[in-house]
C-alpha atoms as a PDB file:
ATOM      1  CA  UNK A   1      12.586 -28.815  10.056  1.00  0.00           C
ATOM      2  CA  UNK A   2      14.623 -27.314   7.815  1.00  0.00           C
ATOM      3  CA  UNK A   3      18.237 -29.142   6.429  1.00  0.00           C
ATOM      4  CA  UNK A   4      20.540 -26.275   6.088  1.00  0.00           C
ATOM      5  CA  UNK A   5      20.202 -22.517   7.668  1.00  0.00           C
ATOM      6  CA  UNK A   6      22.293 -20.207   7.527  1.00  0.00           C
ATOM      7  CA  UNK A   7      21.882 -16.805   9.516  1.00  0.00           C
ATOM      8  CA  UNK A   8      24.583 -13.872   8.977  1.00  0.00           C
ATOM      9  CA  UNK A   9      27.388 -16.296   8.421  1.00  0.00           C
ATOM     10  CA  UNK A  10      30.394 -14.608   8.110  1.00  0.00           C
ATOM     11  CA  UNK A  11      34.043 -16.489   7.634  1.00  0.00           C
ATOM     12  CA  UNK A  12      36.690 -13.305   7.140  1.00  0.00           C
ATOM     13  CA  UNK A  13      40.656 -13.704   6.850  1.00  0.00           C
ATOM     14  CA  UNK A  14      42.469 -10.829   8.647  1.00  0.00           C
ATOM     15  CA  UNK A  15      40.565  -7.296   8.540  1.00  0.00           C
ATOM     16  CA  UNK A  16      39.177  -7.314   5.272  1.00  0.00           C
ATOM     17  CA  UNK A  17      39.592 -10.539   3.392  1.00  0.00           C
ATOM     18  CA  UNK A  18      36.159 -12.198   3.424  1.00  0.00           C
ATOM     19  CA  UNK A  19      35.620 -15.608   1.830  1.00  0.00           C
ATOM     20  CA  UNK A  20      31.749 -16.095   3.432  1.00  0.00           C
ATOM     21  CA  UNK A  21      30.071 -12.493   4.244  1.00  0.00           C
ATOM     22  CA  UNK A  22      26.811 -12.188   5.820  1.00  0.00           C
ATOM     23  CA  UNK A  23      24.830 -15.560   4.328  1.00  0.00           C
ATOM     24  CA  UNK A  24      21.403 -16.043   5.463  1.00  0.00           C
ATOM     25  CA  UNK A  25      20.356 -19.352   3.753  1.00  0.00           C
ATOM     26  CA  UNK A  26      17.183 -21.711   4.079  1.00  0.00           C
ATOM     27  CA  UNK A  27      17.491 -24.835   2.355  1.00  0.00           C
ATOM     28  CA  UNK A  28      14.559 -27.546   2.893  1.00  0.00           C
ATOM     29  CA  UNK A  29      13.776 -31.117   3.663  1.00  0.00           C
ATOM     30  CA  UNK A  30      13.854 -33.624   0.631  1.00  0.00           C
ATOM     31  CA  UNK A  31      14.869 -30.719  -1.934  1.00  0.00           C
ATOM     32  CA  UNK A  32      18.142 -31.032  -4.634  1.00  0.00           C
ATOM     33  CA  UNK A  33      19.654 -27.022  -3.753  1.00  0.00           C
ATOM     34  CA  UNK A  34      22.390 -25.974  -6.053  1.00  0.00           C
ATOM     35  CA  UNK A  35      24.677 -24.322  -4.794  1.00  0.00           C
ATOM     36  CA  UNK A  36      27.003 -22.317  -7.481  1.00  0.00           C
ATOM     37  CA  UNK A  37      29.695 -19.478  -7.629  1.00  0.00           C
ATOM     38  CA  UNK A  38      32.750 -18.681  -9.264  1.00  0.00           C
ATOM     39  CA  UNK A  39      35.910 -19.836  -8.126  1.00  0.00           C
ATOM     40  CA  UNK A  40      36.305 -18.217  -4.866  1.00  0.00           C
ATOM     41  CA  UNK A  41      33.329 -17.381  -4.092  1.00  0.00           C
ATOM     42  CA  UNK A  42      33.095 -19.430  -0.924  1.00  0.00           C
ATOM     43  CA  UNK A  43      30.893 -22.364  -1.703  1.00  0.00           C
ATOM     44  CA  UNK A  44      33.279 -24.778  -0.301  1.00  0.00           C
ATOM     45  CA  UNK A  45      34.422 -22.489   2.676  1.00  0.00           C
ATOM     46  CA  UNK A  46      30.493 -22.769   3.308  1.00  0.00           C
ATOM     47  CA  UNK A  47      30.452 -26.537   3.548  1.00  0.00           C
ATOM     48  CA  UNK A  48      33.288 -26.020   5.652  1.00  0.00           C
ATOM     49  CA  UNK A  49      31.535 -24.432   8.260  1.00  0.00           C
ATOM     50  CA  UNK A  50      28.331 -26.487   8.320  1.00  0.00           C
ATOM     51  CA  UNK A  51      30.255 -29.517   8.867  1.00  0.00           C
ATOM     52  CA  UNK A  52      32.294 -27.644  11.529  1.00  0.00           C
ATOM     53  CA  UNK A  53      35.861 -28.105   9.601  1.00  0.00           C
ATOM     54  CA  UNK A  54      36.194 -24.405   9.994  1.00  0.00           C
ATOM     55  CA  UNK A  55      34.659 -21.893  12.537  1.00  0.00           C
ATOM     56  CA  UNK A  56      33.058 -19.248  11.339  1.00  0.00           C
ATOM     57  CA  UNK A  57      33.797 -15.467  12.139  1.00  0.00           C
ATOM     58  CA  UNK A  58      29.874 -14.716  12.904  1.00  0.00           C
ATOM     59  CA  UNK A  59      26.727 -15.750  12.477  1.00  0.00           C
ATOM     60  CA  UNK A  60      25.379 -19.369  12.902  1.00  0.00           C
ATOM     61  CA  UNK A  61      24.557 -22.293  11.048  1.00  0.00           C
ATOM     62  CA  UNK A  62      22.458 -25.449  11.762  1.00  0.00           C
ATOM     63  CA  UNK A  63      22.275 -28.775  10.034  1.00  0.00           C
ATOM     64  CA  UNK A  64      19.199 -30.985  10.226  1.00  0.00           C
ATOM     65  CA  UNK A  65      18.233 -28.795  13.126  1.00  0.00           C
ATOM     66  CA  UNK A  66      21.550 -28.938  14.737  1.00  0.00           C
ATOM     67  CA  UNK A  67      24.366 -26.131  15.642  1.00  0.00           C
ATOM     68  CA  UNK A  68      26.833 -26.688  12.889  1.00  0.00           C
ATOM     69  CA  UNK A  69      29.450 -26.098  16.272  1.00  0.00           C
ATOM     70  CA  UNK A  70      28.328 -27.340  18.692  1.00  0.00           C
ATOM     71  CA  UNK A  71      26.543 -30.549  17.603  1.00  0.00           C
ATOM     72  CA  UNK A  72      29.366 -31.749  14.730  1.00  0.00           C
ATOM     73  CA  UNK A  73      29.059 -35.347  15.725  1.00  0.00           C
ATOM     74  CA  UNK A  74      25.508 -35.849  15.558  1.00  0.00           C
ATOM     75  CA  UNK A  75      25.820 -33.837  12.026  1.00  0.00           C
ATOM     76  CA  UNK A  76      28.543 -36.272  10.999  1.00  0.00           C
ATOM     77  CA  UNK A  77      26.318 -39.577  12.006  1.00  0.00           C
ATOM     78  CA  UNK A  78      23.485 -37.797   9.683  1.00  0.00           C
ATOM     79  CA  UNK A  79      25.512 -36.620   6.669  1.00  0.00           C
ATOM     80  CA  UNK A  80      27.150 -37.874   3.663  1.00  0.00           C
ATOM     81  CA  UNK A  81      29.620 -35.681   1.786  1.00  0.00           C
ATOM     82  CA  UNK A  82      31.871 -35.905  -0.933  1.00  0.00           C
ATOM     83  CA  UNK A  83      34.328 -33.185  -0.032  1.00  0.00           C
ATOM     84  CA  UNK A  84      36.205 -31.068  -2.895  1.00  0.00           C
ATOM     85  CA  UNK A  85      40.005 -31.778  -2.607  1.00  0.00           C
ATOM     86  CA  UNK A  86      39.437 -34.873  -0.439  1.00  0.00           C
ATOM     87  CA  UNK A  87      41.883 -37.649  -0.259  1.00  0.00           C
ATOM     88  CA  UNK A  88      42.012 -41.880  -0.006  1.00  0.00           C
ATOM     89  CA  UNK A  89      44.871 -43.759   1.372  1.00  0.00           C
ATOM     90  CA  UNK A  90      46.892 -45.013  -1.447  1.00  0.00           C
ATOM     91  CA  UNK A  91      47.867 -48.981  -0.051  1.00  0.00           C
ATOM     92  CA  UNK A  92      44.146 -49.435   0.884  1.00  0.00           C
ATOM     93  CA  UNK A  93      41.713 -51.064  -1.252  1.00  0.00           C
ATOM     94  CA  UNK A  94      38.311 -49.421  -2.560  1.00  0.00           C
ATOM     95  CA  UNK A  95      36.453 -51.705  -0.518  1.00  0.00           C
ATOM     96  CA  UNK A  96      38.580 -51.190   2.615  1.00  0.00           C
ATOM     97  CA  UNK A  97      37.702 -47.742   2.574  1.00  0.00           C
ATOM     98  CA  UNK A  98      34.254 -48.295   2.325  1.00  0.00           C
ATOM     99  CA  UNK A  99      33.790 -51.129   5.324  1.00  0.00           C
ATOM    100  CA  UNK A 100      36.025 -48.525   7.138  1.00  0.00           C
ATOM    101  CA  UNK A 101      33.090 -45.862   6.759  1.00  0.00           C
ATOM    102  CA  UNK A 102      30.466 -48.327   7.469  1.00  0.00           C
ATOM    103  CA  UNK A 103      32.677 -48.699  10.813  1.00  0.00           C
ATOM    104  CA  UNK A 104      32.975 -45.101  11.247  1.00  0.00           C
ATOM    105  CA  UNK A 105      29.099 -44.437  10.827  1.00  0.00           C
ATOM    106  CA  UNK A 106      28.346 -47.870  12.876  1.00  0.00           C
ATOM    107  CA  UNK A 107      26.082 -48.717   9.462  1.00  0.00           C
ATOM    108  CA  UNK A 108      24.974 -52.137   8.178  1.00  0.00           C
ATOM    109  CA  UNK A 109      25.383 -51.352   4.922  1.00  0.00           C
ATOM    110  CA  UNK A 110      26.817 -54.087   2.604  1.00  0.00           C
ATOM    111  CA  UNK A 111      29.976 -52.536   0.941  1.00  0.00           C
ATOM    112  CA  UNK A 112      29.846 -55.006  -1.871  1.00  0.00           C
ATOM    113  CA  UNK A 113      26.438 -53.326  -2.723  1.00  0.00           C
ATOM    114  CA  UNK A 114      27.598 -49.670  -2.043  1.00  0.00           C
ATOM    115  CA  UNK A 115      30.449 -50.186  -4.436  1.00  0.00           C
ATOM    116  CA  UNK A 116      28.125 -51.816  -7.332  1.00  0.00           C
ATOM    117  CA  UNK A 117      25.778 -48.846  -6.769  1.00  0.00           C
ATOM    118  CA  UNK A 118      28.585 -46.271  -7.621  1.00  0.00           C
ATOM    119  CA  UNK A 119      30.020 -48.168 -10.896  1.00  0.00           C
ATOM    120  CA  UNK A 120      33.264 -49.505  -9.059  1.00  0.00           C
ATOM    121  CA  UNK A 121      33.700 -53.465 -10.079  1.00  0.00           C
ATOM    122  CA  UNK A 122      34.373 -55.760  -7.926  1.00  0.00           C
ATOM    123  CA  UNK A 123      37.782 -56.145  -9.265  1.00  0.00           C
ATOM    124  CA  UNK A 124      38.814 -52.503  -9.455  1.00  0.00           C
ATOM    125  CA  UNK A 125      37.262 -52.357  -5.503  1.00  0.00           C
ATOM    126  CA  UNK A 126      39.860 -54.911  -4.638  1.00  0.00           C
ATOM    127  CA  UNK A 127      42.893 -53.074  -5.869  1.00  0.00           C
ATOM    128  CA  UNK A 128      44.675 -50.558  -3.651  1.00  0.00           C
ATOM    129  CA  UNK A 129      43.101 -46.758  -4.384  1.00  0.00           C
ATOM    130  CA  UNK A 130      46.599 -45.300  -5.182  1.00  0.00           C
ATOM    131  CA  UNK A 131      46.006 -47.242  -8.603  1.00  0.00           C
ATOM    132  CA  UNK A 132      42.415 -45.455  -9.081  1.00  0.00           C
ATOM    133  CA  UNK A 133      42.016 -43.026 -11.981  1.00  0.00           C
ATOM    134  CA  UNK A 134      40.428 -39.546 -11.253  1.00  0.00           C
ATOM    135  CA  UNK A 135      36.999 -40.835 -11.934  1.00  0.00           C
ATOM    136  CA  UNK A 136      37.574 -44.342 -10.232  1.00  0.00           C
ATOM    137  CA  UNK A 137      38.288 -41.811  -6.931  1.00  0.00           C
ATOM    138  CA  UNK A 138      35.475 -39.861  -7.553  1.00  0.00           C
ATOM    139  CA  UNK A 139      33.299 -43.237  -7.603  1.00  0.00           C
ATOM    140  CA  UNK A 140      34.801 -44.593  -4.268  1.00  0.00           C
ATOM    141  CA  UNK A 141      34.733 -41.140  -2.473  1.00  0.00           C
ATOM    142  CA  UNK A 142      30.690 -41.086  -3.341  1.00  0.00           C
ATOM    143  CA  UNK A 143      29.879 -44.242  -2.066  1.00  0.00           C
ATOM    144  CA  UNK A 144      31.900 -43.585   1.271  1.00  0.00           C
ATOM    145  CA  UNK A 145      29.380 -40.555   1.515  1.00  0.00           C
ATOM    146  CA  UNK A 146      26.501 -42.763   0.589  1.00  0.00           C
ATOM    147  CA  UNK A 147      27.003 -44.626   3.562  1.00  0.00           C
ATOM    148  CA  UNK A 148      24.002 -44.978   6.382  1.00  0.00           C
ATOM    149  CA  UNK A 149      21.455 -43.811   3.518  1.00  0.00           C
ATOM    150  CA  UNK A 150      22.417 -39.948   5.177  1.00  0.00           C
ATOM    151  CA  UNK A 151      19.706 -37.712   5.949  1.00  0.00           C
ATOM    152  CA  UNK A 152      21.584 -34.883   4.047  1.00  0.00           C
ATOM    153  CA  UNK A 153      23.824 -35.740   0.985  1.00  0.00           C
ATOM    154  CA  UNK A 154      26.299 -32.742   0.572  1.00  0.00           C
ATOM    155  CA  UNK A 155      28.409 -33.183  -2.760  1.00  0.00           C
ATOM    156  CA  UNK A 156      31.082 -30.504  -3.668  1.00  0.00           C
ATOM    157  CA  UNK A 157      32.043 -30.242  -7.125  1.00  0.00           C
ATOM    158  CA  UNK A 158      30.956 -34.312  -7.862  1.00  0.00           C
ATOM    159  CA  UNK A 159      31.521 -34.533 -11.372  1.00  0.00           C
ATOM    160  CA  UNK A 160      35.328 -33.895 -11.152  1.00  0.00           C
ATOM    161  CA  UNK A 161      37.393 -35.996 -12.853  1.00  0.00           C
ATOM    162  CA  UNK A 162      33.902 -38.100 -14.418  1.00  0.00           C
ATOM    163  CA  UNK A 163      33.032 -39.255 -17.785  1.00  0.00           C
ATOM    164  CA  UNK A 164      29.622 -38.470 -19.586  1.00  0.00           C
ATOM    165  CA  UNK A 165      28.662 -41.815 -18.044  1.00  0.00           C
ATOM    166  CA  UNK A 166      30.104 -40.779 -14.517  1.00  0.00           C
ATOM    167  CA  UNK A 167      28.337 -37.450 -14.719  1.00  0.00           C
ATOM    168  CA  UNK A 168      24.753 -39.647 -15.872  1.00  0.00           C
ATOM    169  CA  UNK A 169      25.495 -41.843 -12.478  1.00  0.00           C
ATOM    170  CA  UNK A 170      25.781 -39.030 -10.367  1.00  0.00           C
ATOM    171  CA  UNK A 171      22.639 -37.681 -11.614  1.00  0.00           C
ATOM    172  CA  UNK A 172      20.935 -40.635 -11.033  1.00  0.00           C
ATOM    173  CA  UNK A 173      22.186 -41.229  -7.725  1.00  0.00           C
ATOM    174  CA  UNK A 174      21.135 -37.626  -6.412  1.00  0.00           C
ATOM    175  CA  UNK A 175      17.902 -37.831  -7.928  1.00  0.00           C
ATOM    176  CA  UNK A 176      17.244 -41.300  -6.431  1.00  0.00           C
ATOM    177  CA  UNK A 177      18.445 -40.054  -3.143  1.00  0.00           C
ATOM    178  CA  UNK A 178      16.172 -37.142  -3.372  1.00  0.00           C
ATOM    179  CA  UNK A 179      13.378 -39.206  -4.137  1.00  0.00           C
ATOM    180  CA  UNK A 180      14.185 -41.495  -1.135  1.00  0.00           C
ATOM    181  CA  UNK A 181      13.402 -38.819   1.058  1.00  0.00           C
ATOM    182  CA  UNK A 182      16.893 -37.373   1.541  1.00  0.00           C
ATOM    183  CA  UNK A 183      18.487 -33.972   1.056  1.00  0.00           C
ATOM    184  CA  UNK A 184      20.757 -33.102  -1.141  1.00  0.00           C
ATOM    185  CA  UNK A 185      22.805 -29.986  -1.504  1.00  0.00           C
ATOM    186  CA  UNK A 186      24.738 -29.990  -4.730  1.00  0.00           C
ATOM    187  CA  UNK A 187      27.767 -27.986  -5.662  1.00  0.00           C
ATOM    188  CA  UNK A 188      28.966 -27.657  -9.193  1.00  0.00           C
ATOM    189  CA  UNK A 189      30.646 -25.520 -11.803  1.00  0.00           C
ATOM    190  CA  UNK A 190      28.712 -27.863 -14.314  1.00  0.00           C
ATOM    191  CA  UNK A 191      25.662 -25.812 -14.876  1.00  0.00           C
ATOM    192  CA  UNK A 192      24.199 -28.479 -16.981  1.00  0.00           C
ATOM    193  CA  UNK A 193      24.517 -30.639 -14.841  1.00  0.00           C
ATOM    194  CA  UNK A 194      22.606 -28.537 -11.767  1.00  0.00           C
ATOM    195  CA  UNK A 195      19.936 -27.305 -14.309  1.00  0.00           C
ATOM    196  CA  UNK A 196      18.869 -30.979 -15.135  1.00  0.00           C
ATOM    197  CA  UNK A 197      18.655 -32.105 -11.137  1.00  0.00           C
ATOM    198  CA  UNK A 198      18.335 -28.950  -8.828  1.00  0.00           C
ATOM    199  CA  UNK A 199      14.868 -27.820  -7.424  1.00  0.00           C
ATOM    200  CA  UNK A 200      16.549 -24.212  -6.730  1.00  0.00           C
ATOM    201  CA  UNK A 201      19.762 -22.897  -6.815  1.00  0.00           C
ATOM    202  CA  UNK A 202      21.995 -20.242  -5.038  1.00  0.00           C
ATOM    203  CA  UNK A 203      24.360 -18.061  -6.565  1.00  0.00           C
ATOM    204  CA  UNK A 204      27.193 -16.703  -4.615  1.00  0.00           C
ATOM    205  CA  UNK A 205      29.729 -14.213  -5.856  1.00  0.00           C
ATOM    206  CA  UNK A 206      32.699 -12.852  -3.494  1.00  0.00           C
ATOM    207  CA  UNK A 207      31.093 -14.308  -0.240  1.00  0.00           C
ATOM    208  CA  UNK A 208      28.219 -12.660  -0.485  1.00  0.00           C
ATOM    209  CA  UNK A 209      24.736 -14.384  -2.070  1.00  0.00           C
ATOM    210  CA  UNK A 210      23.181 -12.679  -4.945  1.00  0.00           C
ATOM    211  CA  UNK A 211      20.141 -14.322  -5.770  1.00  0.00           C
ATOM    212  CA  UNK A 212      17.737 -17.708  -4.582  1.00  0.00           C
ATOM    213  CA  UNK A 213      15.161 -19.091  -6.677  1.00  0.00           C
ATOM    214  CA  UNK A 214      14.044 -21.960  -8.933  1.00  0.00           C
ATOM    215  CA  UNK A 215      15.767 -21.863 -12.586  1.00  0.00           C
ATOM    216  CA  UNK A 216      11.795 -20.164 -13.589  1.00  0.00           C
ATOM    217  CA  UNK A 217      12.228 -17.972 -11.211  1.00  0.00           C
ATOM    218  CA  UNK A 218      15.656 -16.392 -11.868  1.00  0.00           C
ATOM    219  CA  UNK A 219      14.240 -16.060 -15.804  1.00  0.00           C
ATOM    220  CA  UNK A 220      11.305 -14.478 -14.633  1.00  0.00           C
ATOM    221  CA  UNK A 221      13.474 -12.551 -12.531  1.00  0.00           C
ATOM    222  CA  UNK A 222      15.508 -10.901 -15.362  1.00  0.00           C
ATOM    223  CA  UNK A 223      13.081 -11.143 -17.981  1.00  0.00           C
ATOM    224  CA  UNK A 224      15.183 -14.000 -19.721  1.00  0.00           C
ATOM    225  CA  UNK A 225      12.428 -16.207 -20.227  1.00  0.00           C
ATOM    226  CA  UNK A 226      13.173 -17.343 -24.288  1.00  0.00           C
ATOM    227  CA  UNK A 227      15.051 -15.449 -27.248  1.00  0.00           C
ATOM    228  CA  UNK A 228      12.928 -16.170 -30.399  1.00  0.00           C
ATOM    229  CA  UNK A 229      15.675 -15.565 -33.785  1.00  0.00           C
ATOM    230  CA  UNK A 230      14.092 -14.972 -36.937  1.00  0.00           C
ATOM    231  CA  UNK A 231      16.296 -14.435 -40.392  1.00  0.00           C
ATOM    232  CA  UNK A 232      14.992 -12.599 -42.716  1.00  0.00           C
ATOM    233  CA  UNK A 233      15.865 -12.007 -46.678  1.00  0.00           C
ATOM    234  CA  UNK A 234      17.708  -8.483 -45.948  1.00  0.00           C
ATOM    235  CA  UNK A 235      18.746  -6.298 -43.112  1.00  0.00           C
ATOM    236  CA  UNK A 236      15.616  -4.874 -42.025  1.00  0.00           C
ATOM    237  CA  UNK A 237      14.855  -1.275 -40.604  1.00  0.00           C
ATOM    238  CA  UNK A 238      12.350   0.799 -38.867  1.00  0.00           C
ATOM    239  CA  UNK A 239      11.013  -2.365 -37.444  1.00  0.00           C
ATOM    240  CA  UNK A 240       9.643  -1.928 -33.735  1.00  0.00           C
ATOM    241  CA  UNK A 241       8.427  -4.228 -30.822  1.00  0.00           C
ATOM    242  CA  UNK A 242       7.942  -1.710 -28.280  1.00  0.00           C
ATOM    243  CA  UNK A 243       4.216  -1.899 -28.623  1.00  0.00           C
ATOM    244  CA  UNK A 244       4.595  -6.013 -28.180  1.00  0.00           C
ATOM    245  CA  UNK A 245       3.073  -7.357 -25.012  1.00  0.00           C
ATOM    246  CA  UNK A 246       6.048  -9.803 -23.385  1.00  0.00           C
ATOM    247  CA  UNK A 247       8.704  -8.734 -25.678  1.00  0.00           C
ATOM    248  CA  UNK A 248      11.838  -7.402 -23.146  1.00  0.00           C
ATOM    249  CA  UNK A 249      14.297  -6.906 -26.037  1.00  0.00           C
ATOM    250  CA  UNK A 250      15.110  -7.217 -29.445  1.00  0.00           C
ATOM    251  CA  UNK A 251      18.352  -7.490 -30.791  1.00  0.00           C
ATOM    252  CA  UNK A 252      18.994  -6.863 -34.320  1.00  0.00           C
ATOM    253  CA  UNK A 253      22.345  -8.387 -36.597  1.00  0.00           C
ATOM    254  CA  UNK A 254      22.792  -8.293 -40.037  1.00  0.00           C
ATOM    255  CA  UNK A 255      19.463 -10.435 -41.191  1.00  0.00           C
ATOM    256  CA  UNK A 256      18.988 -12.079 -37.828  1.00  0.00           C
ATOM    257  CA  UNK A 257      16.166 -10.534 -35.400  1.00  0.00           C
ATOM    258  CA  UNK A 258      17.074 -12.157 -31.187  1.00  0.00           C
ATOM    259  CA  UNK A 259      14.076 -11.011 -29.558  1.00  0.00           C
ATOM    260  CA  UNK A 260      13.901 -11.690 -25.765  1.00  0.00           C
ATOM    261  CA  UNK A 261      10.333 -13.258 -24.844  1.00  0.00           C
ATOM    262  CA  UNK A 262       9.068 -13.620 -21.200  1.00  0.00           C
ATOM    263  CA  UNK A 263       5.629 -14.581 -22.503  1.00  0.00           C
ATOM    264  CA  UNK A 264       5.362 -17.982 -24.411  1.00  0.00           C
ATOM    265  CA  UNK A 265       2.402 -15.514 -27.005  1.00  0.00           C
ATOM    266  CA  UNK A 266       5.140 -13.244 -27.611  1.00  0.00           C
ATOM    267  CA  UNK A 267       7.065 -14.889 -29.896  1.00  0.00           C
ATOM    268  CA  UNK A 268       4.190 -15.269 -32.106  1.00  0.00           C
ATOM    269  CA  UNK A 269       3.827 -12.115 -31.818  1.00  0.00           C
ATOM    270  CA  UNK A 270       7.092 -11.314 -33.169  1.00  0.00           C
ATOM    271  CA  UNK A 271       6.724 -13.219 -36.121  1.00  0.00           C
ATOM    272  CA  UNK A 272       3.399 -11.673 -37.070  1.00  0.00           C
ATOM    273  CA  UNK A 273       5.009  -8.287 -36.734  1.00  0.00           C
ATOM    274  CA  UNK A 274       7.664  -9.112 -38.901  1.00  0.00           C
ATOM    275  CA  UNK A 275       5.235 -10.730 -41.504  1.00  0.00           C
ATOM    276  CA  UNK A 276       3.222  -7.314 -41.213  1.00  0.00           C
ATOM    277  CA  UNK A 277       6.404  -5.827 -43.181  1.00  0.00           C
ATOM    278  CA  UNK A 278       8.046  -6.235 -47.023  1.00  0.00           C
ATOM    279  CA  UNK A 279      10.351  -9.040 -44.916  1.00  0.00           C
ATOM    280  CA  UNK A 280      10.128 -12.590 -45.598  1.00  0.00           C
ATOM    281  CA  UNK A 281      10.947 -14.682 -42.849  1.00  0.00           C
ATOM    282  CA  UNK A 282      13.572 -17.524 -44.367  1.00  0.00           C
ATOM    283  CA  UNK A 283      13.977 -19.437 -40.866  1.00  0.00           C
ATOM    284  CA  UNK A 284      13.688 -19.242 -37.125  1.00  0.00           C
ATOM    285  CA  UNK A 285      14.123 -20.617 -33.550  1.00  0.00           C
ATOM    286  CA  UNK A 286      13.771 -20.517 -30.186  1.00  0.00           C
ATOM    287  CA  UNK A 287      16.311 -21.144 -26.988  1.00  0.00           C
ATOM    288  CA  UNK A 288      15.105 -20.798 -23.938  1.00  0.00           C
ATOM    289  CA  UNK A 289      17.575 -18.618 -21.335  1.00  0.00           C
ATOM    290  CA  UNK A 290      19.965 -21.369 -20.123  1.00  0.00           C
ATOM    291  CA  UNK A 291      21.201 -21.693 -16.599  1.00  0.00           C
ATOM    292  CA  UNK A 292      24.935 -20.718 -18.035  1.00  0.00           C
ATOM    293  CA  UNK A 293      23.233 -16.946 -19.349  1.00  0.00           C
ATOM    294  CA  UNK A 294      21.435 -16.573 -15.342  1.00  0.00           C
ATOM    295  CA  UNK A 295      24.548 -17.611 -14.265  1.00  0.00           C
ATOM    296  CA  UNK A 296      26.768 -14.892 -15.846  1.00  0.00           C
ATOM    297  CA  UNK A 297      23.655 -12.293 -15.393  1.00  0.00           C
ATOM    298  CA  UNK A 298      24.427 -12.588 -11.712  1.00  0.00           C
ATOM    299  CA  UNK A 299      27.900 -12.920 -11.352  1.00  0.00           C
ATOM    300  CA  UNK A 300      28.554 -10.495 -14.381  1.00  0.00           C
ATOM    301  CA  UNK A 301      26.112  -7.224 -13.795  1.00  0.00           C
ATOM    302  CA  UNK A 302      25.580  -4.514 -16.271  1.00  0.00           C
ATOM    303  CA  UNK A 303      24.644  -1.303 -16.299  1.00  0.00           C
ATOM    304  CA  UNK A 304      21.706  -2.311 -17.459  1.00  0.00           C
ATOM    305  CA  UNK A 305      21.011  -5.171 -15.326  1.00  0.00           C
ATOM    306  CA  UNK A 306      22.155  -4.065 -11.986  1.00  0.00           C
ATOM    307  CA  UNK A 307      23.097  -7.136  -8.824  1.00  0.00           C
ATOM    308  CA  UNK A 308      19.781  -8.201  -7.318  1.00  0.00           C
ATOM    309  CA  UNK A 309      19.986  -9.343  -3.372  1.00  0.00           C
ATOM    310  CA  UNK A 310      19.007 -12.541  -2.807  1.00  0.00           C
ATOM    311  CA  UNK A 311      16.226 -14.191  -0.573  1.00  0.00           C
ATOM    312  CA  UNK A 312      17.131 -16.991   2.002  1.00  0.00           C
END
C-alpha cells in the first residue's frame, strides 16, 4: 500500500488560475519524500487536498489507501501534521493543547512525554501558548501532530521560526519516525535541511511537477554529479576536455578551471590533462552539485537545460 497518490489532481481558481495542475504522485510506505517548490507553487494547496481541507477541481487523491474525500476521518485518526500557517489558542497552556489532541485522536499517549520529546519544558508547557515564541509554537504544534505515533507524519514548512538546535530536533524526530516504521512527507524551503533527511524529493513549479527522484538521481539526471576547480599559475588557453570520458563541462575564469564531473575518474582525469600542459596546478577542490543548484536547475530552465517532466 502506498501512503500518498496522487492521480491528475487538479485545484484551479476561476478559468485559468491553477494553483495544483494535473499531479500524478506515488509516495511509499516508511519513506522521508520531500516535497519542495517555490512560493506558490502549490505544495501546501496539495496538503490541503489530501487532508480534505480543500476539494480539488479533478483528479483524486488517496491517503494510506483511503479517498482523500471521502474517507477524511479515518485519514485524520491516521495522520499527524504540522500545518503551515496553523494557529494555538492563546489562554491555553502547551500541555492543554496537547491532552486536547490526545482527546481528539482517543490516544494514550502521555503528554508530559510528548512535550519532553519536542524540547518544550515542563515549565514553558504550563504557561498559556499566547506567551510562546515562534519556535516554542513550532515545538508545541509538532508534538500535537506526533500524537497516536501517526501512520503518516505530514510536516509543512517545520523549521519555521526554529533555531539551529530546533532545526537538529526536527531532523531527529523525522528520521526516528521514519525509522519507526512511519511515513513522512516533508515540506521545506530549507534545502539543507531536506537533502540531509529525504529518501526522494519532488519539485513542483506553478502547479505542475517537474521532476521525482532521489538527490543521485536528479544529478545524474542533469549531469551535475561534482564540479572539480583547479587554479592554475596563469590564464590558460587552448586547453580541451572534449575528448575526457565523464567530463559534461568545463568552465574557465581568470586562473580557475570548474569542470563538471558525472564520473568520480573524471576529475582525475582533469587534473592529468592539465598537468599534460606548461600549467602548474597551485590548488584545487571538489563540491559535489548541492540540492540548492538541482533545485534552481528545475525551477530556473535554460536554454541549455530545457524543463524535464517528472515521474510519479
Amino acid at each position: 500500500m502506498t501512503a500518498i497518490e496522487t492521480t491528475g489532481l487538479t485545484k484551479r481558481y476561476g478559468h485559468d488560475v491553477y494553483a495544483v495542475n494535473d499531479l500524478s504522485l506515488t509516495v511509499e510506505e516508511g519513506e522521508v519524500f520531500g516535497f519542495l517548490g517555490p512560493n506558490g507553487s502549490g505544495k501546501s494547496t496539495t496538503i490541503d487536498v489530501l487532508m480534505d481541507y480543500v476539494r480539488p477541481t479533478a483528479g483524486s487523491a488517496t491517503v494510506l489507501g483511503y479517498d482523500a474525500q471521502t474517507d477524511a476521518d479515518e485519514i485524520h485518526q491516521r495522520v499527524g501534521i504540522l500545518p503551515d500557517g496553523y494557529s494555538l489558542y492563546d489562554r491555553l497552556s502547551g500541555r492543554k493543547h496537547v491532552e486536547y489532541a490526545i482527546r481528539l485522536k482517543d490516544a494514550e499517549d502521555d503528554p508530559d512525554a510528548i512535550l519532553q520529546r519536542v524540547g518544550l519544558a515542563a515549565d514553558a508547557a504550563a504557561r498559556p501558548a499566547g506567551t510562546y515564541s515562534k519556535g516554542m509554537s513550532q515545538r508545541l504544534a509538532l508534538g500535537m501532530a506526533l500524537v497516536g505515533d501517526p501512520d503518516l507524519l505530514i510536516l509543512d514548512e517545520p523549521s519555521s521560526g526554529l533555531d539551529p538546535d530546533g532545526i537538529r530536533d526536527i531532523r531527529e524526530l523525522t528520521l526516528e519516525h521514519a525509522e519507526s516504521g512511519g511515513t513522512v512527507f516533508f515540506s521545506s524551503h530549507i534545502l539543507s535541511q531536506v537533502e540531509a533527511i529525504c529518501d526522494r524529493v519532488g519539485i513542483l513549479d506553478d502547479g505542475r511537477l517537474v521532476t521525482v527522484d532521489t538527490i543521485d538521481g536528479l544529478r545524474d539526471a542533469l549531469g551535475a554529479g561534482s564540479t572539480i576547480t583547479v587554479t592554475v599559475d596563469a590564464p590558460p588557453s587552448g586547453l580541451a576536455f572534449d575528448d575526457v570520458a565523464g567530463v559534461s563541462s568545463v568552465v574557465v575564469d581568470g586562473d580557475e578551471i570548474h569542470a563538471t564531473c558525472t564520473e568520480p575518474t573524471a576529475k582525475l582525469a582533469v587534473l592529468d590533462r592539465i598537468r599534460e600542459t606548461e600549467h602548474r596546478i597551485l590548488d584545487f577542490d571538489t563540491r559535489q552539485s548541492s540540492l540548492e543548484d538541482l533545485f534552481s536547475a528545475y525551477t530556473h530552465p535554460t536554454d541549455d537545460r530545457p524543463r524535464t517532466e517528472g515521474r510519479p
